[in-house]
Protein backbone atom coordinates (compact mmCIF):
# COMPACT_ATOMS: atom_id res chain seq x y z
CA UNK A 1 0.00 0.00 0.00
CA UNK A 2 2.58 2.51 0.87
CA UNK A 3 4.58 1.73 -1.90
CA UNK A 4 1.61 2.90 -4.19
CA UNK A 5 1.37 5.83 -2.70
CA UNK A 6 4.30 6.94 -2.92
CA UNK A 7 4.57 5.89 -6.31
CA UNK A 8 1.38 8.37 -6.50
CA UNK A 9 3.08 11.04 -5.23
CA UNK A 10 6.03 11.08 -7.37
CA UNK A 11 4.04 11.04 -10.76
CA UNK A 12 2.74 14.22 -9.00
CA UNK A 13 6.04 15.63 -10.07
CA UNK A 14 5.82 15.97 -13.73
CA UNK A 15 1.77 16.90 -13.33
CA UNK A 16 2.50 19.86 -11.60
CA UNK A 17 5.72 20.56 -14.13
CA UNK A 18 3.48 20.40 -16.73
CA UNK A 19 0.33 22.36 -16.15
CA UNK A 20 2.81 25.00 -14.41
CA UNK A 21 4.41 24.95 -17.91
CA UNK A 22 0.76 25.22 -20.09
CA UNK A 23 -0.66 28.35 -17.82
CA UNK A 24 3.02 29.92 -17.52
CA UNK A 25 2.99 30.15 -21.20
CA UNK A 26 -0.82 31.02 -21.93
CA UNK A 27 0.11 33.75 -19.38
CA UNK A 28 3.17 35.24 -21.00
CA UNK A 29 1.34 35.20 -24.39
CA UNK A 30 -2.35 36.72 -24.11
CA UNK A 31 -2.78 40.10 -24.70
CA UNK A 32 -1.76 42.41 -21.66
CA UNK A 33 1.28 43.76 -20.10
CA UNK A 34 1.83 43.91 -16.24
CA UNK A 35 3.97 46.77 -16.47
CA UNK A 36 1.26 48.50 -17.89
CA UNK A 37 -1.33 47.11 -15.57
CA UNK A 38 1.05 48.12 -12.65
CA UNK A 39 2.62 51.56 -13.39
CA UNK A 40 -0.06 52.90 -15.82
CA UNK A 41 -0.58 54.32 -18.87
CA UNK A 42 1.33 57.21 -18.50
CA UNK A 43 4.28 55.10 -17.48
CA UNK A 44 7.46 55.95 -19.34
CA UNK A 45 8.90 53.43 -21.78
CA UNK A 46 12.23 53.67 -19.13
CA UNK A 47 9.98 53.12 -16.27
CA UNK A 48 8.49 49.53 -18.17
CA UNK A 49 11.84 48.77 -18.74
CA UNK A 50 12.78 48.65 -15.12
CA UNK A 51 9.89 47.22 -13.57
CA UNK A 52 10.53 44.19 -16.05
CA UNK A 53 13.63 44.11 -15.54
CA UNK A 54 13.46 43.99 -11.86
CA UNK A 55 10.97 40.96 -12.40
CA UNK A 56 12.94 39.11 -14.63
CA UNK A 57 10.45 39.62 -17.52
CA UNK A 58 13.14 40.57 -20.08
CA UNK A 59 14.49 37.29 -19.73
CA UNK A 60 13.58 34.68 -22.07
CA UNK A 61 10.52 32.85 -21.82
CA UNK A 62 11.83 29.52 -21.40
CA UNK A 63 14.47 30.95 -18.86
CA UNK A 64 11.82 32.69 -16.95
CA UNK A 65 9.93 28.97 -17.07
CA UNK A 66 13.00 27.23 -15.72
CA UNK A 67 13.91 30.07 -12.62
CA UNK A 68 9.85 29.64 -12.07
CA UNK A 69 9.77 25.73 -11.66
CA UNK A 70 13.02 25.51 -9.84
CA UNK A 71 11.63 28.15 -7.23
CA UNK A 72 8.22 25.73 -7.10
CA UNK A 73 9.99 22.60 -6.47
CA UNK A 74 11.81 24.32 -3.17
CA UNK A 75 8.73 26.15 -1.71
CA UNK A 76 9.43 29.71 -3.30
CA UNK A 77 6.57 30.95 -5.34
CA UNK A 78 8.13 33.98 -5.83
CA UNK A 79 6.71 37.82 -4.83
CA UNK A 80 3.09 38.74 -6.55
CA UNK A 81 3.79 41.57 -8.80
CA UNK A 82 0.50 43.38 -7.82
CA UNK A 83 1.14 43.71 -4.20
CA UNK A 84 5.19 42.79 -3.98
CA UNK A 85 3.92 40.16 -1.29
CA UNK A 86 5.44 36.46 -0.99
CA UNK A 87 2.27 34.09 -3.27
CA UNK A 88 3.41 31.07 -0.76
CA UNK A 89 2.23 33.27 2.71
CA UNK A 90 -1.00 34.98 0.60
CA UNK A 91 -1.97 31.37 -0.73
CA UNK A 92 -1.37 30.07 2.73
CA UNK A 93 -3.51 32.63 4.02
CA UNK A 94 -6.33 32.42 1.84
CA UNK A 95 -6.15 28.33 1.62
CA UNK A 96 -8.14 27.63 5.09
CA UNK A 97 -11.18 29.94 3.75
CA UNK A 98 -11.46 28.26 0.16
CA UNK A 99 -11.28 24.82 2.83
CA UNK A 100 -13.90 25.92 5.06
CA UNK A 101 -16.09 27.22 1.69
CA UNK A 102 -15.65 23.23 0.83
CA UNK A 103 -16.17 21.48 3.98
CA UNK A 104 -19.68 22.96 4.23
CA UNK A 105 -20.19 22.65 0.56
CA UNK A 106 -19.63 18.86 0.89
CA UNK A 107 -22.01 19.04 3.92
CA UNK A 108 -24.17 19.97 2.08
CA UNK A 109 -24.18 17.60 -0.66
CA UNK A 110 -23.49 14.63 1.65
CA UNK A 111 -26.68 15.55 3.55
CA UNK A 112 -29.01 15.50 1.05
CA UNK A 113 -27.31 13.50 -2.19
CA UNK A 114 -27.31 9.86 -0.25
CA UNK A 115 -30.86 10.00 1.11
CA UNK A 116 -32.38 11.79 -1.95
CA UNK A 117 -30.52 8.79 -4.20
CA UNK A 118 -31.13 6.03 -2.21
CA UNK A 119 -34.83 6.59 -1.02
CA UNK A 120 -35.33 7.12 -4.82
CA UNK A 121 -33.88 3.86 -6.19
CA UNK A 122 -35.89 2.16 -3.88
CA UNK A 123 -39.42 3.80 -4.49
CA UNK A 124 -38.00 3.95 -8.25
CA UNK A 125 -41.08 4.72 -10.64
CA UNK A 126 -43.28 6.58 -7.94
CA UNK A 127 -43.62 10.21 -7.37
CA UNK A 128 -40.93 10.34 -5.14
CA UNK A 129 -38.50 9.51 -7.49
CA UNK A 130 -39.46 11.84 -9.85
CA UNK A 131 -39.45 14.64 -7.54
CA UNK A 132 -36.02 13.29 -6.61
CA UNK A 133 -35.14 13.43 -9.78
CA UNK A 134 -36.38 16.51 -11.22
CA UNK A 135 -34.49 18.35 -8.07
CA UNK A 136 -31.27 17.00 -9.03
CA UNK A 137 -31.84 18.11 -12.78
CA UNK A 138 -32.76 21.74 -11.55
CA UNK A 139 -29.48 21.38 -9.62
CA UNK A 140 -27.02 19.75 -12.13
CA UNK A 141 -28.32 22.38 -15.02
CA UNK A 142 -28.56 25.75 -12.85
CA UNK A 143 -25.11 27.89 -13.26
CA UNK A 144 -23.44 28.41 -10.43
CA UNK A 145 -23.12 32.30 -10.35
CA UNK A 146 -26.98 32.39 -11.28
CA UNK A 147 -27.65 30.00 -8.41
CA UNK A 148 -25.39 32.47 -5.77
CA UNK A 149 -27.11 35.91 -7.56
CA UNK A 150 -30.79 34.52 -6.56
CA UNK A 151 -29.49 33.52 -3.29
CA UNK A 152 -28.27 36.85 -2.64
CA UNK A 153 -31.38 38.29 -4.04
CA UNK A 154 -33.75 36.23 -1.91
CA UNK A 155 -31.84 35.46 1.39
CA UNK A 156 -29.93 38.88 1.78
CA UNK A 157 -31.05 41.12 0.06
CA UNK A 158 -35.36 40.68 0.62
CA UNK A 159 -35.22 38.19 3.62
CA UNK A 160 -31.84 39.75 5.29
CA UNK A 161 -31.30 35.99 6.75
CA UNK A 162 -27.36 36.10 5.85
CA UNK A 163 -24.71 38.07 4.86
CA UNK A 164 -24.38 38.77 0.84
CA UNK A 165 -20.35 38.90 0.42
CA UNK A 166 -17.34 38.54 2.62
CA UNK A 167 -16.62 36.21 5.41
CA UNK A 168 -16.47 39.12 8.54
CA UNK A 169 -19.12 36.84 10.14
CA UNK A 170 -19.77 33.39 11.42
CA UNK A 171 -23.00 33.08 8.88
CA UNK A 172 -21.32 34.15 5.65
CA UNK A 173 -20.39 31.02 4.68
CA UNK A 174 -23.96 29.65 4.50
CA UNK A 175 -25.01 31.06 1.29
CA UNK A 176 -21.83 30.56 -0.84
CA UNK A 177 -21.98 27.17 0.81
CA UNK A 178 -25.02 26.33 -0.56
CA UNK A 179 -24.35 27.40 -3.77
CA UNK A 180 -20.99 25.26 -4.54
CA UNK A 181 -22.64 22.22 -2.68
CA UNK A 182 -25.67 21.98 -4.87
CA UNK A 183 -24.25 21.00 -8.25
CA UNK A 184 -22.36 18.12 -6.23
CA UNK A 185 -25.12 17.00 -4.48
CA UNK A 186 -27.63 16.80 -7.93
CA UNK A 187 -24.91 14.82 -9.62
CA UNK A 188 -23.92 12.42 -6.58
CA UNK A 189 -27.95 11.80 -6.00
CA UNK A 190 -28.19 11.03 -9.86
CA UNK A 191 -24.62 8.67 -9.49
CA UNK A 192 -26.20 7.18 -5.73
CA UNK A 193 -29.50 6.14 -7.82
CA UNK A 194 -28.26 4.61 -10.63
CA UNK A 195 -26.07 2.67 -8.67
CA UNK A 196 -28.14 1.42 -6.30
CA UNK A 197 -31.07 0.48 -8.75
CA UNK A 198 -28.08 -1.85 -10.13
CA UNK A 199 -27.46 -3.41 -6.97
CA UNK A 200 -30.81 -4.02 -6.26
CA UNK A 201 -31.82 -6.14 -8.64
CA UNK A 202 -29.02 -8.65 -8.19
CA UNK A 203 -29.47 -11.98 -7.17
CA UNK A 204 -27.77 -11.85 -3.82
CA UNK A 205 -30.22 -8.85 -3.25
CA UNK A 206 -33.07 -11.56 -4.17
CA UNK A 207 -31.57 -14.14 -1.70
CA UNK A 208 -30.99 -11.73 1.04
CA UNK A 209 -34.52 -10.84 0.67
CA UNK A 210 -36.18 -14.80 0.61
CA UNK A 211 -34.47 -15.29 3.73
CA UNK A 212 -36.64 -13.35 5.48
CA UNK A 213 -34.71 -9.86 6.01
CA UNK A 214 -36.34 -7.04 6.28
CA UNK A 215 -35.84 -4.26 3.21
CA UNK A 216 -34.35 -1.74 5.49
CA UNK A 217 -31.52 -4.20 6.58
CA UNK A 218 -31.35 -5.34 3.02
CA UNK A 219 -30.60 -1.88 1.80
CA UNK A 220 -28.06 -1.12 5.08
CA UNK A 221 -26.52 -4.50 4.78
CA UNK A 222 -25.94 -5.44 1.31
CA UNK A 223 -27.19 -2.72 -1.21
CA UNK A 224 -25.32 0.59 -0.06
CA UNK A 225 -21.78 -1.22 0.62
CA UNK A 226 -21.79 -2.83 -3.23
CA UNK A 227 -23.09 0.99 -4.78
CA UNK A 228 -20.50 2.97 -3.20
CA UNK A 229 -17.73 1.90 -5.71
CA UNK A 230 -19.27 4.29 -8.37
CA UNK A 231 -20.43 6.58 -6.22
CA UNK A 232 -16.94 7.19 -4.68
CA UNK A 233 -15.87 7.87 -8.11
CA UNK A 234 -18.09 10.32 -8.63
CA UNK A 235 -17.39 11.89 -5.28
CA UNK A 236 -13.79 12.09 -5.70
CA UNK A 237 -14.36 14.23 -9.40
CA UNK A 238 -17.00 16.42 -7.76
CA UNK A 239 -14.65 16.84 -4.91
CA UNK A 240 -12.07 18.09 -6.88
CA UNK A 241 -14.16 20.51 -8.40
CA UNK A 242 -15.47 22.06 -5.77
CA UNK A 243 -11.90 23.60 -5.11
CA UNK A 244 -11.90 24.28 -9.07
CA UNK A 245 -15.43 25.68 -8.90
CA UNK A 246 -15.33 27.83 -5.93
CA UNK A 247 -13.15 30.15 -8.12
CA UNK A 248 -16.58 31.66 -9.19
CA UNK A 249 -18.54 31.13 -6.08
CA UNK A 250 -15.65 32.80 -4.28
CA UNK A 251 -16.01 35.79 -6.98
CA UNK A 252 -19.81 36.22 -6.95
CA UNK A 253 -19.79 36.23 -2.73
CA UNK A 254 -16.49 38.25 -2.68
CA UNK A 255 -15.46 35.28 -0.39
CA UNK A 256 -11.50 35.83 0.55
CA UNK A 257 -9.95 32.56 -0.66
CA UNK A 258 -7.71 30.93 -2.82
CA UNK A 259 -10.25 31.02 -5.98
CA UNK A 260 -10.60 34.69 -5.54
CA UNK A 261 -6.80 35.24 -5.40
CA UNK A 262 -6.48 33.91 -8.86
CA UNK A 263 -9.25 36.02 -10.58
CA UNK A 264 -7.43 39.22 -9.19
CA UNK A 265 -3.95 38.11 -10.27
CA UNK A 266 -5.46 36.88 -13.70
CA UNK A 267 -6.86 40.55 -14.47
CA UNK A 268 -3.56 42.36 -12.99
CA UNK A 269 -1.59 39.68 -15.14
CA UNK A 270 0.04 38.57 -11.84
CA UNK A 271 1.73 35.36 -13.28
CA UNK A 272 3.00 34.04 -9.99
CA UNK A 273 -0.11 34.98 -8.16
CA UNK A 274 -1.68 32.97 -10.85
CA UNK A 275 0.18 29.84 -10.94
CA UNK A 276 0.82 30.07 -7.32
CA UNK A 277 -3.27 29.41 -6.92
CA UNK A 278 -2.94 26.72 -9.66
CA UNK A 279 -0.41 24.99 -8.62
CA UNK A 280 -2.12 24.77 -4.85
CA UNK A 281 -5.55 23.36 -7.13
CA UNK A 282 -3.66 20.95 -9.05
CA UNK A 283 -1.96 19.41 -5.72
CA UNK A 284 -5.49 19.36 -3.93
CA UNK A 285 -6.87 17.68 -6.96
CA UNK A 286 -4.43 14.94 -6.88
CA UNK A 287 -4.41 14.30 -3.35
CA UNK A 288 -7.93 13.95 -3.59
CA UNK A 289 -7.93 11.08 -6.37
CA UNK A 290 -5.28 9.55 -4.03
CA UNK A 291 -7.64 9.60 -1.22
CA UNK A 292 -10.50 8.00 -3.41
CA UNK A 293 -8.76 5.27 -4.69
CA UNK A 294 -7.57 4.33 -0.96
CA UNK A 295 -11.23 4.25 -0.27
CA UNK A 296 -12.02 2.31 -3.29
CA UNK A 297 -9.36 -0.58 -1.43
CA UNK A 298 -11.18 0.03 2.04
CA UNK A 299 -14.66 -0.64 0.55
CA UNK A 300 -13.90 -3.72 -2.04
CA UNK A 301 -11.14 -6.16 -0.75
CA UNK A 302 -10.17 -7.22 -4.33
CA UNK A 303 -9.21 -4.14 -5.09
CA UNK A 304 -7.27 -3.99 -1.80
CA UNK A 305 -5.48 -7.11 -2.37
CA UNK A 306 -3.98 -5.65 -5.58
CA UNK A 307 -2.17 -3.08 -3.71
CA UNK A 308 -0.58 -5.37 -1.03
């Protein structure tokens, strides 16, 4: 087991070389100086000149590339050019807020995605499932800014129940929570149903059942342990996007984390602000799919003896 995991962590490596590498250069080539951005419009063409130069921008792409990813691999991700502050501390800082954002995100789903799938794959065909169901489409097809606007529209705004932006109190989470958690929850509910309505039908379903077991001990017993296997996998995608997603949840509820961060180095062409936040995402995403497929052992043992 260990050895796979460690395995894991080294192909993490080149991943993080290589997406560093794709954003560096989309960066470096889309329309938009930094300088500019920085110093102005009215900046002299000496003044540019300096400011790059004091940034290493002069350099060569390639060399700028190679200064970048040696920095990475030994914790430096160098000084944001829109505030001169260290990215590692800011990204630090602003980590634990995108992780509470998250936590209560996956709350959320958690909560309602097991019971609503469940409950419907067993009273499949009745008007429970469809109301199941057609919850989980409204969820899976609704945007998530236009999700977070009506929020803030209904809940701050008219009702005054929460806060609409920031995170100054205890409460603001709620809202922004709500709105990252729902698109996981639809598809995991969708994912949970499916899965269990193939379990179900199964012989060994059948047999439990003849032997005189009640449904409900059925279902605990012998239904939900066999559907998890998809349903993990589809936990450990929407996991991983939550992070990825709460880039515009975190802009639409001004929420100060990592998601945020990048939007306001992307429009002040802050390239280590930038891949400072990505390469944070792309290291949570991994170690999430390393997590799920250690569950995947811990639920099915033949998948867990392949790994001894």
């Amino acid at each position: 087991m260990w050895k796979y995991v460690v395995k894991r962590l080294i192909a993490l490596i080149p991943v993080v070389a290589g997406c560093t590498f794709i954003v560096f250069m989309i960066m470096h080539f889309s329309p938009g100086d930094p300088a500019v951005i920085a110093l102005g419009q009215d900046a002299t063409p000496e003044a540019l000149w300096q400011w790059r130069e004091d940034r290493g921008l002069n350099d060569p792409v390639l060399i700028q590339y190679t200064r970048y990813i040696t920095g990475v691999f030994t914790g430096d991700f160098g000084m944001s050019f829109r505030n001169n502050v260290s990215v590692t501390q800011e990204v630090i800082e602003r980590f634990p807020h995108t992780l509470q954002l998250s936590m209560v995100a996956l709350s959320v789903s958690l909560l309602l995605a097991f019971p609503i799938g469940i409950v419907s794959a067993v009273k499949q065909n009745t008007w429970i499932d469809g109301l199941s169901m057609f919850i989980a489409l409204i969820g899976i097809s609704m945007p998530v800014f236009w999700l977070g606007l009506l929020l803030v529209l209904v809940f701050a705004l008219h009702l005054g129940w929460f806060p609409s932006s920031g995170a100054s109190e205890w409460n603001s989470v709620v809202l922004p929570g709500i709105t990252l958690g729902t698109g996981m929850m639809a598809a995991m509910a969708r994912t949970t149903r499916s899965s269990m309505l193939e379990v179900i039908r199964q012989d060994y379903i059948r047999t439990a059942q003849s032997k005189g077991l009640s449904n409900g001990k059925v279902i605990r017993k012998h239904a939900i342990r066999n559907a998890l296997i998809p349903v993990l996998t589809i936990f450990g995608i929407q996991l991983g996007n939550l992070l990825t997603g709460s880039v515009i949840t975190e802009t639409v509820f001004a929420w100060p984390g990592i998601g945020r961060l990048m939007i306001q180095g992307i429009a002040s062409r802050d390239y280590p602000m930038v891949l400072g936040c990505m390469v944070m995402f792309v290291i949570c995403f991994a170690v999430i799919n390393l997590l799920v497929d250690l569950a995947y052992a811990y639920v099915d043992p033949r998948i867990r003896a392949q790994y001894r």
